[in-house]
PDB file of N, CA and C in Angstrom:
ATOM      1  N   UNK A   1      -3.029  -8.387  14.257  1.00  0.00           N
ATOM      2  CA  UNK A   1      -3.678  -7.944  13.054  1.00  0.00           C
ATOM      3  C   UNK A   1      -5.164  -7.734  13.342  1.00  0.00           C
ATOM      4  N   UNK A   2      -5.566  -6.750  12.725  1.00  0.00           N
ATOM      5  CA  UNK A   2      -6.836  -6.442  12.900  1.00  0.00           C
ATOM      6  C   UNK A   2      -7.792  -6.857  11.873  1.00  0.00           C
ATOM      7  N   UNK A   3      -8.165  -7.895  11.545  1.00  0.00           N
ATOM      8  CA  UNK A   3      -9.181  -7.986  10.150  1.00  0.00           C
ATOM      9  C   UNK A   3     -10.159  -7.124   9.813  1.00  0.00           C
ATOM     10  N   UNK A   4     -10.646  -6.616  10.754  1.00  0.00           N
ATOM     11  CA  UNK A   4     -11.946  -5.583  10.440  1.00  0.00           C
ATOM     12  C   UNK A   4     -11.188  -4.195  10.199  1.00  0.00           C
ATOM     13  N   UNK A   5     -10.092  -3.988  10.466  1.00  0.00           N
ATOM     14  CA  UNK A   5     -10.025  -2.811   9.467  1.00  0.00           C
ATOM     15  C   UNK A   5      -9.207  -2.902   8.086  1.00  0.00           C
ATOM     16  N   UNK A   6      -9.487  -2.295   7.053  1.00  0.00           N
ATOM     17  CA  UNK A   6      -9.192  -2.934   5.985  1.00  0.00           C
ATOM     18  C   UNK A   6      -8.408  -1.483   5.269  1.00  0.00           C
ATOM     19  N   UNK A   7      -6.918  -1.727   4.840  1.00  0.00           N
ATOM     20  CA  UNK A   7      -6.279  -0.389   3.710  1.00  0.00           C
ATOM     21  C   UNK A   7      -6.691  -0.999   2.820  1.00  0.00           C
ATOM     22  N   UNK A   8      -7.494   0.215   2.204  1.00  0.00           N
ATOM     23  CA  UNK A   8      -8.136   0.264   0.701  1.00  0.00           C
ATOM     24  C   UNK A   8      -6.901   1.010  -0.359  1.00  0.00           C
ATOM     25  N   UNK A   9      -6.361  -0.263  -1.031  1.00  0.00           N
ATOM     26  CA  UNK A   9      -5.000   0.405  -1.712  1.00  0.00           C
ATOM     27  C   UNK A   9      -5.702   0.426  -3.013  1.00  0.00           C
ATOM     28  N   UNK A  10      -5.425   1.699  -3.629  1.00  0.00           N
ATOM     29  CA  UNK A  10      -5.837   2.338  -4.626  1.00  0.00           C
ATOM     30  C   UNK A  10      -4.685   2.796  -5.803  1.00  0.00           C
ATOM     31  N   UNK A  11      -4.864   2.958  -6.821  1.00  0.00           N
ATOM     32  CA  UNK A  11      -4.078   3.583  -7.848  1.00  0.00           C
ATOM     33  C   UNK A  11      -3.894   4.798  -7.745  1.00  0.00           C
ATOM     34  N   UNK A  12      -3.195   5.911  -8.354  1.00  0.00           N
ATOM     35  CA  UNK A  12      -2.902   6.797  -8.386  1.00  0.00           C
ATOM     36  C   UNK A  12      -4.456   8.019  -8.381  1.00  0.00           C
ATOM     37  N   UNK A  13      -5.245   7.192  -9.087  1.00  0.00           N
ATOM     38  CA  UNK A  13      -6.507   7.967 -10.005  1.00  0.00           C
ATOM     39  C   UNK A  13      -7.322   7.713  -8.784  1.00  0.00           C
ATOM     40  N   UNK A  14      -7.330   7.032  -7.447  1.00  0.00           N
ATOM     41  CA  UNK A  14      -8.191   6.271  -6.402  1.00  0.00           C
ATOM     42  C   UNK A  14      -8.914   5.405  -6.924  1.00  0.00           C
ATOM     43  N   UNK A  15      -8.651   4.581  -8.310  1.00  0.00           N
ATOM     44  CA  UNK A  15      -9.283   3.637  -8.065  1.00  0.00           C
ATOM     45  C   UNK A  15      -8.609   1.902  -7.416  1.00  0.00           C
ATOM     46  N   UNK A  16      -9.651   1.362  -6.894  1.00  0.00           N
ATOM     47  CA  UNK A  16      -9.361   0.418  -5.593  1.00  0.00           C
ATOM     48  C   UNK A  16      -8.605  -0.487  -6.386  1.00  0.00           C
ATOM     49  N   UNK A  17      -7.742  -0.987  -5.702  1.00  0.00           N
ATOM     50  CA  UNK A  17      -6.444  -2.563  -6.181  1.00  0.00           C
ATOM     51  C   UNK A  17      -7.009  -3.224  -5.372  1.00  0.00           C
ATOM     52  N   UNK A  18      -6.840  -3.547  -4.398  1.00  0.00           N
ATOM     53  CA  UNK A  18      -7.158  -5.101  -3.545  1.00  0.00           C
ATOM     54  C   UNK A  18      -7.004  -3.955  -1.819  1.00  0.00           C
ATOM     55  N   UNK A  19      -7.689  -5.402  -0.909  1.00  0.00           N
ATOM     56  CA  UNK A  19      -7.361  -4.459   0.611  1.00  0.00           C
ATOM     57  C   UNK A  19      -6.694  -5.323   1.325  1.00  0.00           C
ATOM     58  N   UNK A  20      -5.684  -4.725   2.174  1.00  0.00           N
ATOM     59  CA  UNK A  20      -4.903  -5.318   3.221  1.00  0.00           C
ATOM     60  C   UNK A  20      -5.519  -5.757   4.465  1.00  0.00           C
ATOM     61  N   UNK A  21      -5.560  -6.319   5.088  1.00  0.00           N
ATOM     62  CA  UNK A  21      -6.101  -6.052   6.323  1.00  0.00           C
ATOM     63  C   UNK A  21      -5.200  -5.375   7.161  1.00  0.00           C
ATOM     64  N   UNK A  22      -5.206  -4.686   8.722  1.00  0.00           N
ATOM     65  CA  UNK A  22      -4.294  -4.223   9.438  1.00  0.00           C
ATOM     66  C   UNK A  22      -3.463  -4.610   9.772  1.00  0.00           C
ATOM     67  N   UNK A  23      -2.420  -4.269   9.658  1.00  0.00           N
ATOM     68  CA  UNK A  23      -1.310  -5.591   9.883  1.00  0.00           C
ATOM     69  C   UNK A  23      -0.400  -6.058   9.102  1.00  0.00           C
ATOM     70  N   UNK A  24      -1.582  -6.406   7.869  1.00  0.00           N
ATOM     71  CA  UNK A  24      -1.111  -7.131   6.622  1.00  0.00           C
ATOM     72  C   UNK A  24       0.314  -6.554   5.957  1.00  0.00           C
ATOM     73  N   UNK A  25       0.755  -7.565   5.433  1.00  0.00           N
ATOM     74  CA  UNK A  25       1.708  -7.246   4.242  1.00  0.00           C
ATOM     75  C   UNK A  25       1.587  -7.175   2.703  1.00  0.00           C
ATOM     76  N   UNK A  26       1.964  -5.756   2.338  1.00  0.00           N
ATOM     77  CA  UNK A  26       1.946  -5.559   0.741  1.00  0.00           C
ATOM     78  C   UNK A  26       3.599  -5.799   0.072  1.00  0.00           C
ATOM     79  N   UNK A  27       3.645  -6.750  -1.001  1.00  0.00           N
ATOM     80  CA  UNK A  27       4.755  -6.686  -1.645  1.00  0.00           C
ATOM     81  C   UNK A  27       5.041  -5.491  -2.471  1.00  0.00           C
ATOM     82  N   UNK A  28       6.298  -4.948  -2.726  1.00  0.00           N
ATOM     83  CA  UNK A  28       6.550  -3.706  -3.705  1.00  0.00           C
ATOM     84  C   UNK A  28       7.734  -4.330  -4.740  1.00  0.00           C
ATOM     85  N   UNK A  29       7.574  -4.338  -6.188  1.00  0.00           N
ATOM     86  CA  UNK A  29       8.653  -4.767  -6.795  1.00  0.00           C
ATOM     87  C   UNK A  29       8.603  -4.017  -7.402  1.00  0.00           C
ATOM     88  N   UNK A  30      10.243  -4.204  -7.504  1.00  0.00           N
ATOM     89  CA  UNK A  30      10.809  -2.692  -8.209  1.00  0.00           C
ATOM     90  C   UNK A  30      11.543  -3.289  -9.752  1.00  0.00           C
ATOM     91  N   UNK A  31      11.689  -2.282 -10.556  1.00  0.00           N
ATOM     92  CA  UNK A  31      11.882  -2.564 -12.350  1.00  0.00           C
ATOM     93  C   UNK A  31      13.057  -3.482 -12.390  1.00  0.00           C
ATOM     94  N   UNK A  32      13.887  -3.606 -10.842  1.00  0.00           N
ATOM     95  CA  UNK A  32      15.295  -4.222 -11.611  1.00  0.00           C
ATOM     96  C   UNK A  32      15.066  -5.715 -10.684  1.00  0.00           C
ATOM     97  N   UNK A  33      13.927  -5.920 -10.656  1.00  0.00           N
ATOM     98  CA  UNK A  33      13.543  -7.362 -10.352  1.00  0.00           C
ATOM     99  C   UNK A  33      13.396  -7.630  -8.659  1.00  0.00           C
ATOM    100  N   UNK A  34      14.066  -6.916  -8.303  1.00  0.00           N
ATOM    101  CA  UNK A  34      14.119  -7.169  -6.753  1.00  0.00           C
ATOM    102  C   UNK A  34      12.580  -6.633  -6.466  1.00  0.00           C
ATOM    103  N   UNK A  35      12.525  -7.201  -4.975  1.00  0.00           N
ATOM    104  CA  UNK A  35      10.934  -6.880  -4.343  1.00  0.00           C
ATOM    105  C   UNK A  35      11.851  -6.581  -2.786  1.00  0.00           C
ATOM    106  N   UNK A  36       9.856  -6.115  -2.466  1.00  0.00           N
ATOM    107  CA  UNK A  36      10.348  -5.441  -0.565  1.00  0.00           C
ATOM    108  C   UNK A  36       8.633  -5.730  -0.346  1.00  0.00           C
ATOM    109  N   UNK A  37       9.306  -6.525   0.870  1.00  0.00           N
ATOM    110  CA  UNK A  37       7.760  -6.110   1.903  1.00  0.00           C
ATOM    111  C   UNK A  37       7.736  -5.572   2.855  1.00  0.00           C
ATOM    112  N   UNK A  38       6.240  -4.628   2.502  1.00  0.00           N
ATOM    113  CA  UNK A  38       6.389  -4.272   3.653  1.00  0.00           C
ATOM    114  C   UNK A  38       5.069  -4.252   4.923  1.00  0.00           C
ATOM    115  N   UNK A  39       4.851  -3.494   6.008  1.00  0.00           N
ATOM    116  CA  UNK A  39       3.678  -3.746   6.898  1.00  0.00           C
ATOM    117  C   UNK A  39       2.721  -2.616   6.964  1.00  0.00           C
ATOM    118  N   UNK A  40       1.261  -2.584   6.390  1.00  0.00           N
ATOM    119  CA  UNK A  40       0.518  -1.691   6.343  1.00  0.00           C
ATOM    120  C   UNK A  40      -0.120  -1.334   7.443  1.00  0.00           C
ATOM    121  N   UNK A  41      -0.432  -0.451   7.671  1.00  0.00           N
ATOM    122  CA  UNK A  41      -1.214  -0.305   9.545  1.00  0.00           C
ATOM    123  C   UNK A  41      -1.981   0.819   8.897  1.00  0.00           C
ATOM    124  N   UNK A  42      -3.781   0.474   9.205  1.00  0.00           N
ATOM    125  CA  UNK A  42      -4.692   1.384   9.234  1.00  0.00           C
ATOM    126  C   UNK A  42      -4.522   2.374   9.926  1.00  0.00           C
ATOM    127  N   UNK A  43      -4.792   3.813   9.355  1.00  0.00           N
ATOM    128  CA  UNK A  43      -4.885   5.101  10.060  1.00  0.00           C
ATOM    129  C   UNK A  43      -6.600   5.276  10.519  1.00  0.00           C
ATOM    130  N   UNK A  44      -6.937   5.711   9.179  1.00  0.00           N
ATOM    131  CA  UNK A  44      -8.552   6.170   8.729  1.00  0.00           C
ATOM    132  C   UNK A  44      -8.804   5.465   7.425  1.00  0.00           C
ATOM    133  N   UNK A  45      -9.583   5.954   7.062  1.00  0.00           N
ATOM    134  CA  UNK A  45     -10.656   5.601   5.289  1.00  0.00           C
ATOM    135  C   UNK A  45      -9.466   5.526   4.176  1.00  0.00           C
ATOM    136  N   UNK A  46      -8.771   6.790   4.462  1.00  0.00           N
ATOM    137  CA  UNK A  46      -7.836   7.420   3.714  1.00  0.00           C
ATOM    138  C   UNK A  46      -6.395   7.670   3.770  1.00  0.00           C
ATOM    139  N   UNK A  47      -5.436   6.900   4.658  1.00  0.00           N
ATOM    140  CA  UNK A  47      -4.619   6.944   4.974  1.00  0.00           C
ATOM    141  C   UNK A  47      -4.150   5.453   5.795  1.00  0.00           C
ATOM    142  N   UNK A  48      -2.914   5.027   5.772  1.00  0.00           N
ATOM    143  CA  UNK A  48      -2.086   4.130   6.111  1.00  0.00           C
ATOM    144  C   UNK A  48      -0.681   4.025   6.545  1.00  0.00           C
ATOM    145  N   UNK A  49      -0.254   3.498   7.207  1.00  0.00           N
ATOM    146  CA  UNK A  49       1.436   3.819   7.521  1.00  0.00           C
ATOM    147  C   UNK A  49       1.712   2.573   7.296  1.00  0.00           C
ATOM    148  N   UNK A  50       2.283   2.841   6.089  1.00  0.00           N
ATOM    149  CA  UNK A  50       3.415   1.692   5.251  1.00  0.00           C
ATOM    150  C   UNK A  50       4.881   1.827   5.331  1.00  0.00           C
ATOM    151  N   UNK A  51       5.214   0.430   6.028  1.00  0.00           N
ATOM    152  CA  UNK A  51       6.502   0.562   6.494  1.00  0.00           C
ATOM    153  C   UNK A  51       7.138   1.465   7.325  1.00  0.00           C
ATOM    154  N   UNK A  52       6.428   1.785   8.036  1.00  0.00           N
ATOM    155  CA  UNK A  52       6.740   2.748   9.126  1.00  0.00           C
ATOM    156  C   UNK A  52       5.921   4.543   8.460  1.00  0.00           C
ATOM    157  N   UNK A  53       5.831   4.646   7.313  1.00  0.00           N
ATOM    158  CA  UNK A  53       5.961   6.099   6.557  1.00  0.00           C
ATOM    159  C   UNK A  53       4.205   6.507   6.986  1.00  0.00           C
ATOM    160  N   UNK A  54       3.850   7.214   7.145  1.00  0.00           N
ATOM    161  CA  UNK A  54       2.341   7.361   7.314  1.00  0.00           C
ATOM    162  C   UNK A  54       2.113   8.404   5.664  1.00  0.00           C
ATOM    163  N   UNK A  55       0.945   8.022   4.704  1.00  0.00           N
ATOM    164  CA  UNK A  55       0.947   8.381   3.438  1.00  0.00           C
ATOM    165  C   UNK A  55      -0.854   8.530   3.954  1.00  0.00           C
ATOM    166  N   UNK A  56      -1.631   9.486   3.008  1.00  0.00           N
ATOM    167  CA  UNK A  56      -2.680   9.266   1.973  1.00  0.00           C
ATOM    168  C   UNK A  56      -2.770   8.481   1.246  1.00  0.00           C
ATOM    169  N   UNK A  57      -3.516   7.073   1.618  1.00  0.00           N
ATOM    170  CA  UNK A  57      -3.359   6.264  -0.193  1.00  0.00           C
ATOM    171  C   UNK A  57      -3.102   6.642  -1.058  1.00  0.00           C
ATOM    172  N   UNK A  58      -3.564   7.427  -1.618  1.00  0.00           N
ATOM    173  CA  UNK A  58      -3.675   8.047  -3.504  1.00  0.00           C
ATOM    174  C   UNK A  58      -1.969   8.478  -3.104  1.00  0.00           C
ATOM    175  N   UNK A  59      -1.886   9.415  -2.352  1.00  0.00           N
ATOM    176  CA  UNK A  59      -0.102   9.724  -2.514  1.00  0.00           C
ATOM    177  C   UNK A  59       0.634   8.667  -2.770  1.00  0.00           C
ATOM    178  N   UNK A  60       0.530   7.462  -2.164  1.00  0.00           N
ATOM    179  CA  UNK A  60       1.342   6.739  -2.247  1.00  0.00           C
ATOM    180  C   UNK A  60       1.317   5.696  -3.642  1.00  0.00           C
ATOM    181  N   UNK A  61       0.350   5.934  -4.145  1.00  0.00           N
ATOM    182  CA  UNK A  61       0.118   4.881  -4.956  1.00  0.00           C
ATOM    183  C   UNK A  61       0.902   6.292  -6.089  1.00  0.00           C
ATOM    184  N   UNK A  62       0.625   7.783  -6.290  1.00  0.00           N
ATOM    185  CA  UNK A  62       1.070   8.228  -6.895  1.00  0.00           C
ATOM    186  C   UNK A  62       2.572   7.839  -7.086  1.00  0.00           C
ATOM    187  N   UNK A  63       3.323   7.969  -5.795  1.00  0.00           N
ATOM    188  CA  UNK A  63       4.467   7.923  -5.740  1.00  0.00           C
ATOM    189  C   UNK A  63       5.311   6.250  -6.062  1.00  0.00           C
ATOM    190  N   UNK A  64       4.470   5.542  -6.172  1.00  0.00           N
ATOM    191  CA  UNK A  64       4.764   4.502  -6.477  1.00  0.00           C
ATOM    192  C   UNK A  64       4.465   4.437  -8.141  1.00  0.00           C
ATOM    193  N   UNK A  65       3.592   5.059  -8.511  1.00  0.00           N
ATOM    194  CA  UNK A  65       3.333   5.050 -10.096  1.00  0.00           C
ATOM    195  C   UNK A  65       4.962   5.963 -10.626  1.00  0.00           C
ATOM    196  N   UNK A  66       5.137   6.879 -10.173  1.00  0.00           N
ATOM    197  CA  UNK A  66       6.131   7.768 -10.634  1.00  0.00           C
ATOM    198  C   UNK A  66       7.860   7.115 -10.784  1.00  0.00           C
ATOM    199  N   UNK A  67       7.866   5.958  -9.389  1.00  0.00           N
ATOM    200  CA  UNK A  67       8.879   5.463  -9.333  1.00  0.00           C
ATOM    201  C   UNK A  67       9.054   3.926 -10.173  1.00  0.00           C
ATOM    202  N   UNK A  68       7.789   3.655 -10.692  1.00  0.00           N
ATOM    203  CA  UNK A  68       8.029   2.352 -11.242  1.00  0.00           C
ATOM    204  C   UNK A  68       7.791   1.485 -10.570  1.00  0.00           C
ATOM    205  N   UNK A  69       6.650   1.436  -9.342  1.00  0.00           N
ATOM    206  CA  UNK A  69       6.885   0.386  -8.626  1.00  0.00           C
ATOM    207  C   UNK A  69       5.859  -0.159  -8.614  1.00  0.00           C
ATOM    208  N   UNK A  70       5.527  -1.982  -8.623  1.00  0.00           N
ATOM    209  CA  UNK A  70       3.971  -2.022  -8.668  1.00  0.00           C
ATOM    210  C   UNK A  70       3.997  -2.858  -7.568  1.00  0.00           C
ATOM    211  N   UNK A  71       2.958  -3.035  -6.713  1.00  0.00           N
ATOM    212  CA  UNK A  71       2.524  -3.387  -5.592  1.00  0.00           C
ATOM    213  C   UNK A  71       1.406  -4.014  -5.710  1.00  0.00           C
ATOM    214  N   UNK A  72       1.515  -5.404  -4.509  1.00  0.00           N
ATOM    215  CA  UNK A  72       0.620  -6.608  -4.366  1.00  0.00           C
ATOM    216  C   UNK A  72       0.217  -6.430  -2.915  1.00  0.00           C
ATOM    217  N   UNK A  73      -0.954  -7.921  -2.571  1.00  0.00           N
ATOM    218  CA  UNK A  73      -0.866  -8.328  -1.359  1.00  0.00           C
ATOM    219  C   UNK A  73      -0.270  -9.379  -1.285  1.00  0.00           C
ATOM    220  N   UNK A  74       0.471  -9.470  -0.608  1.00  0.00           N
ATOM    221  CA  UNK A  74       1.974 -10.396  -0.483  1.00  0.00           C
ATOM    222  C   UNK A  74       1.115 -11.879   0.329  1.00  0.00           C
TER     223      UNK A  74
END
């Protein structure tokens, strides 16, 4: 894990939720109670590969707003 680099997880709108460090794990729970974690890995400023997927923050937080899903640091 890298502490000095930090995913700046953001809402849909970019504004900031909390930061991961590299490495770190974000929880995702979903509407029918179940959860998933998963492993964030710094790209740049603006981007992260969560759970393997490489996203734009804001995309992902979009796509997580759309699906119902809200997300922590685990």
């Amino acid at each position: 894990m890298n502490a000095a680099r930090q995913v700046c997880m953001t809402d849909g709108k970019g504004r900031t939720l909390f930061s991961v460090p590299d490495g770190g794990i974000i929880r995702m729970l979903y509407g029918n109670g179940e959860d998933y974690f998963a492993v964030c890995r710094y790209l740049d400023e603006t981007h992260a590969e969560i759970d393997g997927v490489r996203y734009a923050v804001r995309e992902f937080a979009g796509r997580m707003e759309r699906n119902k899903i809200s997300y922590a640091l685990a």
